[in-house]
PDB file of N, CA and C in Angstrom:
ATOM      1  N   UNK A   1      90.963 290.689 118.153  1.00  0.00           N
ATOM      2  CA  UNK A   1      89.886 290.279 119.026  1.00  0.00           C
ATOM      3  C   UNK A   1      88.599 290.255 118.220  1.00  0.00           C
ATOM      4  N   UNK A   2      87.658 289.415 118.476  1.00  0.00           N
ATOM      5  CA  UNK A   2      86.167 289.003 117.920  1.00  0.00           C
ATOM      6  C   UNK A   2      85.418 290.471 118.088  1.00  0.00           C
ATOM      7  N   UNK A   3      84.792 290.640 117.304  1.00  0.00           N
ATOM      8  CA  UNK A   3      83.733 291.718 117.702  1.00  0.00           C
ATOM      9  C   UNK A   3      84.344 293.632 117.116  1.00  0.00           C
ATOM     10  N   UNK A   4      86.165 293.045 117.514  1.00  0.00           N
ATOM     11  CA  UNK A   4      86.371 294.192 117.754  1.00  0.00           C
ATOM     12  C   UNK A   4      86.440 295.520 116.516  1.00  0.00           C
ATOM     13  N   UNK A   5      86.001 296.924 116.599  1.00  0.00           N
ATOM     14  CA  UNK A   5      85.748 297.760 115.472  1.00  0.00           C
ATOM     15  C   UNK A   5      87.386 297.994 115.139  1.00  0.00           C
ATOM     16  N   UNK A   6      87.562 298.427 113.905  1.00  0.00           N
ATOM     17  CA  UNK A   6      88.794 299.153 113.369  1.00  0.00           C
ATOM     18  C   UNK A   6      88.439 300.803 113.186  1.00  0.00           C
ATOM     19  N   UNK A   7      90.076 301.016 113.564  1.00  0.00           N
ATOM     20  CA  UNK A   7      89.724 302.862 113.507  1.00  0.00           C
ATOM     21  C   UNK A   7      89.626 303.146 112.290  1.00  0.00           C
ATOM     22  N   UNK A   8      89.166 303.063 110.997  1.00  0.00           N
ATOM     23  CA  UNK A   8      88.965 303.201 109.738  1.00  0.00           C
ATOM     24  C   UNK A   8      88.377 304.709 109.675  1.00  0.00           C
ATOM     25  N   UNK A   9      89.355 305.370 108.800  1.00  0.00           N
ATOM     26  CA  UNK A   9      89.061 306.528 108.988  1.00  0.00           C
ATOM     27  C   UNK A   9      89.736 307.818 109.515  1.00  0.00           C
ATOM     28  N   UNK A  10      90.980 307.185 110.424  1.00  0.00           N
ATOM     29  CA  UNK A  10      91.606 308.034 111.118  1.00  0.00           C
ATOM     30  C   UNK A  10      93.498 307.647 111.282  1.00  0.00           C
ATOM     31  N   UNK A  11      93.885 308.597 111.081  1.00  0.00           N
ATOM     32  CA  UNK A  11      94.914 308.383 110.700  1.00  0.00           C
ATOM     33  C   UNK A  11      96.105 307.634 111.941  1.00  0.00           C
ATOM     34  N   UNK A  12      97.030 306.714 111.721  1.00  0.00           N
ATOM     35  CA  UNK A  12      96.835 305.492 112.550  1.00  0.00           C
ATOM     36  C   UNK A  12      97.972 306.645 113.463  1.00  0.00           C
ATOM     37  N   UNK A  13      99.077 307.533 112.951  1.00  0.00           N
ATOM     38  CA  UNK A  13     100.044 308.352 113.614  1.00  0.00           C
ATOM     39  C   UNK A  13      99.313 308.898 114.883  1.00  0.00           C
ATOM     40  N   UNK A  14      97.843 309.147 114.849  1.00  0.00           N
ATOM     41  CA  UNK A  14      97.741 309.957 115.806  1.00  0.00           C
ATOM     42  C   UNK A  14      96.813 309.225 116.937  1.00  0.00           C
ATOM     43  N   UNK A  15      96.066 308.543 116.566  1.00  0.00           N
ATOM     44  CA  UNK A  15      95.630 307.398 117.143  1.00  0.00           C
ATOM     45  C   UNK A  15      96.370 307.193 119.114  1.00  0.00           C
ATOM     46  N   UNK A  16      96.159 307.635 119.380  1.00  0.00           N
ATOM     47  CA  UNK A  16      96.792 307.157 120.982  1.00  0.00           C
ATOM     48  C   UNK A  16      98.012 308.012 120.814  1.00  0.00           C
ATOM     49  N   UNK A  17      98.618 308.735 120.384  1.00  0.00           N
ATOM     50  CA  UNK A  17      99.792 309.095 119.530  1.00  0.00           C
ATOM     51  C   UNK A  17      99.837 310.444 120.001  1.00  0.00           C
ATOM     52  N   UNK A  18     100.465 311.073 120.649  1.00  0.00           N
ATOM     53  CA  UNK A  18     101.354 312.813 120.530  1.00  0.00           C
ATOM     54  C   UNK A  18     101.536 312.918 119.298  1.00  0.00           C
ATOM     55  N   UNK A  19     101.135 314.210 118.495  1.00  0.00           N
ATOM     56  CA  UNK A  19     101.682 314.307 117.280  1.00  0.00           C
ATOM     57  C   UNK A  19     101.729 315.647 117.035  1.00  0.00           C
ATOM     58  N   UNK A  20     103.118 316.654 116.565  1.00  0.00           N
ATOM     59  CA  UNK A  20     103.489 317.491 116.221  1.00  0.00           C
ATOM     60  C   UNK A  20     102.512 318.022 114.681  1.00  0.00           C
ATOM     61  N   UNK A  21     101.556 318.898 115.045  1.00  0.00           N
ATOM     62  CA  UNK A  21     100.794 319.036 114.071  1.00  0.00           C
ATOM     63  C   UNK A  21     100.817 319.602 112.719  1.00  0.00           C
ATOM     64  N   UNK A  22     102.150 320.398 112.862  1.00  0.00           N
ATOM     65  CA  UNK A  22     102.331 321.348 111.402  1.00  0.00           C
ATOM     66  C   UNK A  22     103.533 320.147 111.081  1.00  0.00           C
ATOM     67  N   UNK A  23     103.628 319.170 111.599  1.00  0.00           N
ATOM     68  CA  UNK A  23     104.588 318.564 110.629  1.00  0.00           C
ATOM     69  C   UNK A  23     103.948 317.012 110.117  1.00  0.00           C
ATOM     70  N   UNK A  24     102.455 317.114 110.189  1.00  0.00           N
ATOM     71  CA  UNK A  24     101.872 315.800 109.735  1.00  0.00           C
ATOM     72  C   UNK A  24     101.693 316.423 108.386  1.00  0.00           C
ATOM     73  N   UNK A  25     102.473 317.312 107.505  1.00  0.00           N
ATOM     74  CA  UNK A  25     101.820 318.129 106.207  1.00  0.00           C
ATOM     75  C   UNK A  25     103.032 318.668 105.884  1.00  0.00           C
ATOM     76  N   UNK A  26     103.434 318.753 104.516  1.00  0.00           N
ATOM     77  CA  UNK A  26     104.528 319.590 104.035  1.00  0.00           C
ATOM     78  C   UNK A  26     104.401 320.082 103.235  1.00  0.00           C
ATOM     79  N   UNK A  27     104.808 321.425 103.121  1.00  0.00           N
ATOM     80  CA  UNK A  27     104.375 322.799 102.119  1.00  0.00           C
ATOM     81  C   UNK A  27     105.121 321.897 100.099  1.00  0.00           C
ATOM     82  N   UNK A  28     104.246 321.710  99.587  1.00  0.00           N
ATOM     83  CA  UNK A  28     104.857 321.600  98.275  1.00  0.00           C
ATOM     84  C   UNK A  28     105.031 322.513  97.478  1.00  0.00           C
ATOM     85  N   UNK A  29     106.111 323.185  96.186  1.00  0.00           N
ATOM     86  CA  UNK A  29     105.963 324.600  95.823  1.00  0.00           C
ATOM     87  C   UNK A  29     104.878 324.464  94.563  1.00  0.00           C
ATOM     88  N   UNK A  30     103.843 325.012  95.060  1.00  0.00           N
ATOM     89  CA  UNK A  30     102.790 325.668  93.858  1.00  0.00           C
ATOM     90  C   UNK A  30     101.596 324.910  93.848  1.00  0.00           C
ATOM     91  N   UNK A  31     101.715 324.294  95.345  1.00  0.00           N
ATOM     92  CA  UNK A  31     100.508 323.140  95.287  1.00  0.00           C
ATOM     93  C   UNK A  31      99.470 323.496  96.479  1.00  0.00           C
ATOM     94  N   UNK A  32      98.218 322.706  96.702  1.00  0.00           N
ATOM     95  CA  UNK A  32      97.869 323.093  98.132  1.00  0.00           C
ATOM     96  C   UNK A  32      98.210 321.415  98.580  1.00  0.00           C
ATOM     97  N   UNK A  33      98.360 321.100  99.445  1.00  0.00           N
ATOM     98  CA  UNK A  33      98.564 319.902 100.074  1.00  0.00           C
ATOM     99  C   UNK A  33      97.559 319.439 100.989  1.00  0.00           C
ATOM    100  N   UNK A  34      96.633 318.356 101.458  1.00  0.00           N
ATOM    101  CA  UNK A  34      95.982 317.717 102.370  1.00  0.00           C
ATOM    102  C   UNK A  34      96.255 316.436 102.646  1.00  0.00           C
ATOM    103  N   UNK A  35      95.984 316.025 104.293  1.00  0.00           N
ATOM    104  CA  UNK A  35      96.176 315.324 105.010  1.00  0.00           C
ATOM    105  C   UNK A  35      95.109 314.949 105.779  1.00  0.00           C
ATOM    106  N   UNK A  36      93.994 314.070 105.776  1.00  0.00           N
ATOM    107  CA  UNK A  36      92.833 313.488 106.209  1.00  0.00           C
ATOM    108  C   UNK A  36      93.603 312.983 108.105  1.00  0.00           C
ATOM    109  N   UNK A  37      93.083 313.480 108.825  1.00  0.00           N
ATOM    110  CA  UNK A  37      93.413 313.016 109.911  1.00  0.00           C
ATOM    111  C   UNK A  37      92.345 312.092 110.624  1.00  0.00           C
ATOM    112  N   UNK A  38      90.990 312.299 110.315  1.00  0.00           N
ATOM    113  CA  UNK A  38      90.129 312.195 110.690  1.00  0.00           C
ATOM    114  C   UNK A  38      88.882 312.069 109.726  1.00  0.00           C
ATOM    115  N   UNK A  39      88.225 310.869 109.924  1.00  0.00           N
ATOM    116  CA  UNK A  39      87.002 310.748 109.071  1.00  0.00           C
ATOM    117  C   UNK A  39      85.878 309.551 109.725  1.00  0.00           C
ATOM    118  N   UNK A  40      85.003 310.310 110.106  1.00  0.00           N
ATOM    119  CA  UNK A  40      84.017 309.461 110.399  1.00  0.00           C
ATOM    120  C   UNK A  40      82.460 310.260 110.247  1.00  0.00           C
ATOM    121  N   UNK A  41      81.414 309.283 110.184  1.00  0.00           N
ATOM    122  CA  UNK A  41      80.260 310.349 110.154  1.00  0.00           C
ATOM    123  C   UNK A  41      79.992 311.655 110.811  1.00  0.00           C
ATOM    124  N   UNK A  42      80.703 311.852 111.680  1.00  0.00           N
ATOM    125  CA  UNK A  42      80.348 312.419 112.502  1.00  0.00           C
ATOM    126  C   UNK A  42      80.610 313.840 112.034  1.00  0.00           C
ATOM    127  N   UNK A  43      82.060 313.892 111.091  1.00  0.00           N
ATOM    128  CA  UNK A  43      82.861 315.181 110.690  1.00  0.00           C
ATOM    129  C   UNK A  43      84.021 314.800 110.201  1.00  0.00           C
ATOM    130  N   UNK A  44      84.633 315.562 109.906  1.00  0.00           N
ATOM    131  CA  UNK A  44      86.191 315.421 109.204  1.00  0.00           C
ATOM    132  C   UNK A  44      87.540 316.259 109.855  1.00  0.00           C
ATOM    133  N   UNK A  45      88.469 315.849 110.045  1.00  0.00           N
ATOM    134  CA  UNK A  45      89.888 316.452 110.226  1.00  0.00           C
ATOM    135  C   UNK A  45      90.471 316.447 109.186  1.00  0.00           C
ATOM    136  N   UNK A  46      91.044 317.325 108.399  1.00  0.00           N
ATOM    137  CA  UNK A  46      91.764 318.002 107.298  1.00  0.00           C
ATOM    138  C   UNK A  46      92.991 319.026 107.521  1.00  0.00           C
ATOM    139  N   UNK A  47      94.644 318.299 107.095  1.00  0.00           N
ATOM    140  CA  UNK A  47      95.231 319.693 107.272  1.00  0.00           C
ATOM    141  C   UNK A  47      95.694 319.535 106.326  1.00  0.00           C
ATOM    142  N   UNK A  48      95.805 321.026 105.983  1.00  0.00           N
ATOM    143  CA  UNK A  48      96.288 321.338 104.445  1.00  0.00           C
ATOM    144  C   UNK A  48      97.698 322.328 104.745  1.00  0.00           C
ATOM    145  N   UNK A  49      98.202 322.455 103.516  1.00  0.00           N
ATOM    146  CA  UNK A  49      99.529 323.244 103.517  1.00  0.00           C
ATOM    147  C   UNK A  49      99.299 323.965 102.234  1.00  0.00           C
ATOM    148  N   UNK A  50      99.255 325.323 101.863  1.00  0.00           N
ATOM    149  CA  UNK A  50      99.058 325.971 101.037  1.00  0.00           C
ATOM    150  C   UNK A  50     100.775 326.650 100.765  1.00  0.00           C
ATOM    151  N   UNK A  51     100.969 326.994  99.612  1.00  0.00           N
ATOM    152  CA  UNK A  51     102.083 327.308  99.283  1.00  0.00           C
ATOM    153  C   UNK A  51     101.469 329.346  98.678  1.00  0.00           C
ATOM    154  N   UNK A  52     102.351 330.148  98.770  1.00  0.00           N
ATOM    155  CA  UNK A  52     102.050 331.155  98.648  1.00  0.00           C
ATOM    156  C   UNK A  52     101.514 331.170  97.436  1.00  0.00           C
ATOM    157  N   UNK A  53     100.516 332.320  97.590  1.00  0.00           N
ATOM    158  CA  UNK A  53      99.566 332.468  96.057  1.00  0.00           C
ATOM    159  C   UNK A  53      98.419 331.218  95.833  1.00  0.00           C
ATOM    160  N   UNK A  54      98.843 330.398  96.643  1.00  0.00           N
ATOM    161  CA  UNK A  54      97.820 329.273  96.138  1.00  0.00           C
ATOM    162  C   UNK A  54      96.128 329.755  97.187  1.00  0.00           C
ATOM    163  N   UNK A  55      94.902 328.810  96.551  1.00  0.00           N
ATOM    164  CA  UNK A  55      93.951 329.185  96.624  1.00  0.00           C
ATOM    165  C   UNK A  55      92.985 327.683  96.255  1.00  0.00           C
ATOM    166  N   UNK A  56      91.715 328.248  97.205  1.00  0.00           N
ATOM    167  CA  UNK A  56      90.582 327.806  96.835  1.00  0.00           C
ATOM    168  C   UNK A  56      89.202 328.502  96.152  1.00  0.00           C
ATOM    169  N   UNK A  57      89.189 328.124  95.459  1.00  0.00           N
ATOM    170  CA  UNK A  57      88.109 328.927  94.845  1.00  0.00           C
ATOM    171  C   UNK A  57      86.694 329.325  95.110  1.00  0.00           C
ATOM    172  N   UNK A  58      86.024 329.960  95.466  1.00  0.00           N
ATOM    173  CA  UNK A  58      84.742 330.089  96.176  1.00  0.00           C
ATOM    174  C   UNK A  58      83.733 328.950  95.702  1.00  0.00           C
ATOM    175  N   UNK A  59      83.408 328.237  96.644  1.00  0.00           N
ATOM    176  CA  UNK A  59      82.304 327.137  97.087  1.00  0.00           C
ATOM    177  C   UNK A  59      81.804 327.543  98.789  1.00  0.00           C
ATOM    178  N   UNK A  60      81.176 326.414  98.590  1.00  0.00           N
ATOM    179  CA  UNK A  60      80.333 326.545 100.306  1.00  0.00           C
ATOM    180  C   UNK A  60      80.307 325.184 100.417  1.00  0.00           C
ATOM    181  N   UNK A  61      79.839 324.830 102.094  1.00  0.00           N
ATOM    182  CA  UNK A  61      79.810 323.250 102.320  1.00  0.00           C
ATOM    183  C   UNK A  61      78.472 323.879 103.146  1.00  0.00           C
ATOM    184  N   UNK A  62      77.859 322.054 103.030  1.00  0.00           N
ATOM    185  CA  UNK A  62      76.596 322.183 103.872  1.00  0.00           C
ATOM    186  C   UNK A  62      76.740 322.369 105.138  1.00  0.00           C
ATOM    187  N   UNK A  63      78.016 322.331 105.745  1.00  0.00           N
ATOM    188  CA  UNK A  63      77.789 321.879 107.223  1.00  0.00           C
ATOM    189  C   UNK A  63      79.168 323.072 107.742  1.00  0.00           C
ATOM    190  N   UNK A  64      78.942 323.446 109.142  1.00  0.00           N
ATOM    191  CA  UNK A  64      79.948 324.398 109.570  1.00  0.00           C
ATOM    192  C   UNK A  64      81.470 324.156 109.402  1.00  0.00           C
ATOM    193  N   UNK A  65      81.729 324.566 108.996  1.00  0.00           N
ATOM    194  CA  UNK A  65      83.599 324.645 109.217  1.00  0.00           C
ATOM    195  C   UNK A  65      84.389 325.463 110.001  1.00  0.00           C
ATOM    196  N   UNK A  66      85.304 324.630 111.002  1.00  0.00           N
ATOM    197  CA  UNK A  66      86.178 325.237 111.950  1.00  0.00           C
ATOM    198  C   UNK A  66      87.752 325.326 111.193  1.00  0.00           C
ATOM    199  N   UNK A  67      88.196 326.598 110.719  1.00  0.00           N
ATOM    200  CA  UNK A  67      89.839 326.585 110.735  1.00  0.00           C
ATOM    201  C   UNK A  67      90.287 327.052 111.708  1.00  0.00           C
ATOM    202  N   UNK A  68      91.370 326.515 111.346  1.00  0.00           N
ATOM    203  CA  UNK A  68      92.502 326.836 112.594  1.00  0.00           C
ATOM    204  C   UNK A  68      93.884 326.954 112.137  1.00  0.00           C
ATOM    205  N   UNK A  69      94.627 328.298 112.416  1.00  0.00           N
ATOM    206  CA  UNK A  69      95.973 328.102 111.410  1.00  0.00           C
ATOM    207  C   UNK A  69      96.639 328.004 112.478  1.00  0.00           C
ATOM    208  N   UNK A  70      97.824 327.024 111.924  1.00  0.00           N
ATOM    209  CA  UNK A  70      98.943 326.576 112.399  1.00  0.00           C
ATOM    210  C   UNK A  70     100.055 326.684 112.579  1.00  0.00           C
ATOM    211  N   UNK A  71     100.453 327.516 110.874  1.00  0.00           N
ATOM    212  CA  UNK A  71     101.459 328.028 110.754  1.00  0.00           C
ATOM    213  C   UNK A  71     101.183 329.388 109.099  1.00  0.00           C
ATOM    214  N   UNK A  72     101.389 330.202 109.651  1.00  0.00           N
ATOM    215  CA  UNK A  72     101.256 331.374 108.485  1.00  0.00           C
ATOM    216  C   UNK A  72     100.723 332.157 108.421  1.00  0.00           C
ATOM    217  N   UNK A  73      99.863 332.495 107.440  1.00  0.00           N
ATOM    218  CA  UNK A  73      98.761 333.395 107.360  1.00  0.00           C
ATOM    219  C   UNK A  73      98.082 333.453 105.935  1.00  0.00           C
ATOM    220  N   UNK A  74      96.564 333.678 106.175  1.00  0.00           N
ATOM    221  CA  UNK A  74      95.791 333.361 104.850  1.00  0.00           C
ATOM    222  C   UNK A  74      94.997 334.395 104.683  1.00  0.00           C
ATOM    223  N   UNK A  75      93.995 334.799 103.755  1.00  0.00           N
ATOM    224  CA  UNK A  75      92.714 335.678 103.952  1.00  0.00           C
ATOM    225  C   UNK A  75      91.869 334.643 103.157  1.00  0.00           C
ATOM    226  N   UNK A  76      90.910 334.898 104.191  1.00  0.00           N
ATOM    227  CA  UNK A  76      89.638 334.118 104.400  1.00  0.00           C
ATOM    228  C   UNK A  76      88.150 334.966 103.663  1.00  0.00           C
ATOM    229  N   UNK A  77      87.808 334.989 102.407  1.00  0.00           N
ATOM    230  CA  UNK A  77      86.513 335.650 102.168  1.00  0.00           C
ATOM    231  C   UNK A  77      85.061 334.747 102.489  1.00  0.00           C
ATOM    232  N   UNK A  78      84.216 335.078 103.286  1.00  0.00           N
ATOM    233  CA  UNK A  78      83.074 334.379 103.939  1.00  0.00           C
ATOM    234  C   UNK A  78      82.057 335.476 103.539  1.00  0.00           C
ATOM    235  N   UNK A  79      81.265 335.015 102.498  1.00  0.00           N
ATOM    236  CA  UNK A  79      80.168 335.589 102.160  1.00  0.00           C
ATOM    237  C   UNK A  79      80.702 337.171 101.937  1.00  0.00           C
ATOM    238  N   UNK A  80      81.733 337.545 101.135  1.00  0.00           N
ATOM    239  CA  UNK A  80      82.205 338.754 100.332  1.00  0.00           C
ATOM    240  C   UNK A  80      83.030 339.254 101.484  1.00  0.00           C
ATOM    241  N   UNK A  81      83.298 338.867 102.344  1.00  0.00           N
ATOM    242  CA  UNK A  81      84.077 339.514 103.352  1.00  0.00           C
ATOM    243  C   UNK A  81      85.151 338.828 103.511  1.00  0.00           C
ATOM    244  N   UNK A  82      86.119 340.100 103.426  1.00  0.00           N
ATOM    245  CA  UNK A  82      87.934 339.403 103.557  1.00  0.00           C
ATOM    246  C   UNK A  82      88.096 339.153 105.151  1.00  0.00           C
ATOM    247  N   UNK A  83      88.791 338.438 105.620  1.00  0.00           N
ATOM    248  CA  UNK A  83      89.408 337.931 106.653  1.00  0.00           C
ATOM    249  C   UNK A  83      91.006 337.854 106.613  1.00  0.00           C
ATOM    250  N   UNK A  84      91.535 338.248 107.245  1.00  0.00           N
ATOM    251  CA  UNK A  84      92.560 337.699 107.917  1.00  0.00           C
ATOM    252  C   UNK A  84      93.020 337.176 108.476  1.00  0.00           C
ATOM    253  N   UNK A  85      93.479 335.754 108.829  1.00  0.00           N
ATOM    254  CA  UNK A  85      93.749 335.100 109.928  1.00  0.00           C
ATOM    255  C   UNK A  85      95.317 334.468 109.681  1.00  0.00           C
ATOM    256  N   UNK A  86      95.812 334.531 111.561  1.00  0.00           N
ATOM    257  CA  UNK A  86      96.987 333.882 111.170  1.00  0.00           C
ATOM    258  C   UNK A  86      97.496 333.176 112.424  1.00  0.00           C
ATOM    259  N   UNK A  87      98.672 332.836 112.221  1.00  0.00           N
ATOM    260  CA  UNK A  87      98.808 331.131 113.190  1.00  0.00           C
ATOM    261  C   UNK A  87      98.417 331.481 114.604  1.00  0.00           C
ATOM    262  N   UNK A  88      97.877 330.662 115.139  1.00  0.00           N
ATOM    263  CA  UNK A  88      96.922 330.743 116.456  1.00  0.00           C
ATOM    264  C   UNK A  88      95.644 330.918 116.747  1.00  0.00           C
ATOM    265  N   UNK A  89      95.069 330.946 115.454  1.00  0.00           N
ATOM    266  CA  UNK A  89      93.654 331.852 114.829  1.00  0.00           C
ATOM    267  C   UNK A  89      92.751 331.000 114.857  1.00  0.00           C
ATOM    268  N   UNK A  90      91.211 330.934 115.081  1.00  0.00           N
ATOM    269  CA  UNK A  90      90.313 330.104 114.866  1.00  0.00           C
ATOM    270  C   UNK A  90      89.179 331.105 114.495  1.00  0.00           C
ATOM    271  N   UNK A  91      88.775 330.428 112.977  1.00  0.00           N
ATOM    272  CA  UNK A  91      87.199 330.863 112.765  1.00  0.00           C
ATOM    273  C   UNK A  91      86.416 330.234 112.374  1.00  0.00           C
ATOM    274  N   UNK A  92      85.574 330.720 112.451  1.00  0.00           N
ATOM    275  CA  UNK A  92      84.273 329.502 111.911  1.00  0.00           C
ATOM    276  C   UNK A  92      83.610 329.841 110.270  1.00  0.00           C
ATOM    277  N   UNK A  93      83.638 328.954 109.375  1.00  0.00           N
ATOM    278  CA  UNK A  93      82.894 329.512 108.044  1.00  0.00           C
ATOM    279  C   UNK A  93      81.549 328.775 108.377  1.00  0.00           C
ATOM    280  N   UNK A  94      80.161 329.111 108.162  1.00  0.00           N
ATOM    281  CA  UNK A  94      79.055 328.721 108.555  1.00  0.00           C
ATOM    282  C   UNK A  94      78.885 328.051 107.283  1.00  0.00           C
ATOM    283  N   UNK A  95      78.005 327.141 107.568  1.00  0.00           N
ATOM    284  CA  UNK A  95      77.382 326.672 106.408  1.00  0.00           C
ATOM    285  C   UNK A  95      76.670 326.861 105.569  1.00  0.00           C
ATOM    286  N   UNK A  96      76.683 326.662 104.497  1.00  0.00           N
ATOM    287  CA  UNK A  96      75.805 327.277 103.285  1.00  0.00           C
ATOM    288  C   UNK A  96      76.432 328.528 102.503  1.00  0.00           C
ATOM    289  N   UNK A  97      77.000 329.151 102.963  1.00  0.00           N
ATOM    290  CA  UNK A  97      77.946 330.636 103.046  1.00  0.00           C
ATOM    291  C   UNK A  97      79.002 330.189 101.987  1.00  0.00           C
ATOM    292  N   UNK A  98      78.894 331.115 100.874  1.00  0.00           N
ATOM    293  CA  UNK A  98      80.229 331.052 100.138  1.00  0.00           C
ATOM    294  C   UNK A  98      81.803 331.631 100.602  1.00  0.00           C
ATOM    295  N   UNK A  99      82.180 330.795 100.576  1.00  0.00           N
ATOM    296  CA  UNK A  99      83.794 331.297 101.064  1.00  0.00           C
ATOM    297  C   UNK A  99      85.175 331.082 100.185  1.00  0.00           C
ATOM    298  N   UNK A 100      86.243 331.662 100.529  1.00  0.00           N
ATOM    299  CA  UNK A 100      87.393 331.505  99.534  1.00  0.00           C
ATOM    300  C   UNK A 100      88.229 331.336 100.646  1.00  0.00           C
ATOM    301  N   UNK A 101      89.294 330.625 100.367  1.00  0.00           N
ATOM    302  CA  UNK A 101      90.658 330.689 101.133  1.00  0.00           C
ATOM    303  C   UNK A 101      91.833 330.902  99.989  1.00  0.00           C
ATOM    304  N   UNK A 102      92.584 331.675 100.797  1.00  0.00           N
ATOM    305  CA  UNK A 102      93.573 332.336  99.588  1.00  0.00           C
ATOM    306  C   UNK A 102      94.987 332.705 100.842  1.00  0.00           C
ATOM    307  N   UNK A 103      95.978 331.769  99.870  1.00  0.00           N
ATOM    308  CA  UNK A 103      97.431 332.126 101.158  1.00  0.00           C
ATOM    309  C   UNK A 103      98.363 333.518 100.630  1.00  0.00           C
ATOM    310  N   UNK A 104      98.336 334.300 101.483  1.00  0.00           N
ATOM    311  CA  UNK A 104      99.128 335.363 101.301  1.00  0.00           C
ATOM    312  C   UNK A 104     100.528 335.243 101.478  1.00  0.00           C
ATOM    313  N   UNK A 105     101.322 333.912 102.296  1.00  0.00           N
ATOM    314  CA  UNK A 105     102.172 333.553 102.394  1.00  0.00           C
ATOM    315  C   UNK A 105     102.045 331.919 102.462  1.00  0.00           C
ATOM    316  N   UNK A 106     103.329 331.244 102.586  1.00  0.00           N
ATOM    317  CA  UNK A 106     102.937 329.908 103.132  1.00  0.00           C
ATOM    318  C   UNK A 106     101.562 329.826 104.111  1.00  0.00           C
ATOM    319  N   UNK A 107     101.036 329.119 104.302  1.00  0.00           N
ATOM    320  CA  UNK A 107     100.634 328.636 105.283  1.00  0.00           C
ATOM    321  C   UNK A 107      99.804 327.088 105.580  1.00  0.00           C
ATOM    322  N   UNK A 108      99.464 326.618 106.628  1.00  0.00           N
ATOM    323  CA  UNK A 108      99.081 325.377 107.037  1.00  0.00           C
ATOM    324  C   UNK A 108      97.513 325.429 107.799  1.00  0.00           C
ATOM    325  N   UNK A 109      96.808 324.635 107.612  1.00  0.00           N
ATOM    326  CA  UNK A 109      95.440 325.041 108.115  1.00  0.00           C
ATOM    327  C   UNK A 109      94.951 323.792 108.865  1.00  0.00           C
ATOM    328  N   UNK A 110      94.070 323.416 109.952  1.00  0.00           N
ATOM    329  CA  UNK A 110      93.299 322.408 110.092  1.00  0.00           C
ATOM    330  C   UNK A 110      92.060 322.638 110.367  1.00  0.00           C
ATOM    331  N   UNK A 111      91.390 322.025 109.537  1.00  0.00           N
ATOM    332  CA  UNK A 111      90.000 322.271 108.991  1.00  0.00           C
ATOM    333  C   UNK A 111      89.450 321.212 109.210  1.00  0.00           C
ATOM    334  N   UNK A 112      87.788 321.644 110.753  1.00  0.00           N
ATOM    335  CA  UNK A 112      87.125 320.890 111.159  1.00  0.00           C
ATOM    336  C   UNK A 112      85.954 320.778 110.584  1.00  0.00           C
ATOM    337  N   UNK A 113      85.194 319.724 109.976  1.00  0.00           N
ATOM    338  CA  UNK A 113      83.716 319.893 109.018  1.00  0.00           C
ATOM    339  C   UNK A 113      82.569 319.224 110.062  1.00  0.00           C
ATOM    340  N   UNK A 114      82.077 319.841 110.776  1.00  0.00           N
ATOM    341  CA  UNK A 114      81.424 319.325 111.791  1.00  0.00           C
ATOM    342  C   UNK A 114      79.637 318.805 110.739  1.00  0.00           C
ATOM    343  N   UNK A 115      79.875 317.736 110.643  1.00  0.00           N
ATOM    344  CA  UNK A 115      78.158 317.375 110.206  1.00  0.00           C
ATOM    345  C   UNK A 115      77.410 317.151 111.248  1.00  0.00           C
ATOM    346  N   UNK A 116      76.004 317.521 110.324  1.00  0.00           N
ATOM    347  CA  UNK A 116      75.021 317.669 111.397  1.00  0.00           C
ATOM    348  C   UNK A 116      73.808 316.215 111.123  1.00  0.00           C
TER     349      UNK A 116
END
């Protein structure tokens, strides 16, 4: 149709779509894995699959971040403080705030980047 926008940006599976969420991502051994679900100005959808031992290394983002685990369990350091979180879990890393994510076992994450 004339005029009409494309969902550019968002992943077409989920789009109008039911979608089983820990299986849009598969654990690779020794890797972290991501899956862009979502991208528009507004913010980002991200799920990742961390394989045990694997890690992110301390950075910060400008803008708030929502995780949410899905399947596993991770520890979360936010400004020198360990966290624990595990599947069913939601926290928020604030922005500006240095943080680490580090999997103590498998686990799967979806990570909301809300811009402002």
């Amino acid at each position: 149709m004339a005029g009409e926008k494309k969902n550019t940006g968002v992943s077409q599976s989920c789009l109008g779509n039911a979608q089983n969420l820990a299986g849009l991502v598969n654990y690779s051994n020794g890797s972290i894995v991501s899956r862009t679900i979502h991208d528009k100005s507004a913010g980002t959808i991200t799920l990742f699959s961390f394989d045990k031992g694997q890690r992110l290394s301390e950075h910060q983002a400008p803008f708030d971040a929502v995780v949410q685990i899905v399947d596993g369990s991770a520890c979360l350091t936010i400004s020198g403080k360990d966290v624990s979180v595990s599947a069913g879990q939601i926290i928020i890393m604030p922005a500006n705030v240095p943080h680490v994510v580090a999997a103590k076992e498998k686990f799967k994450m979806l990570l909301t980047m809300i811009r402002s």
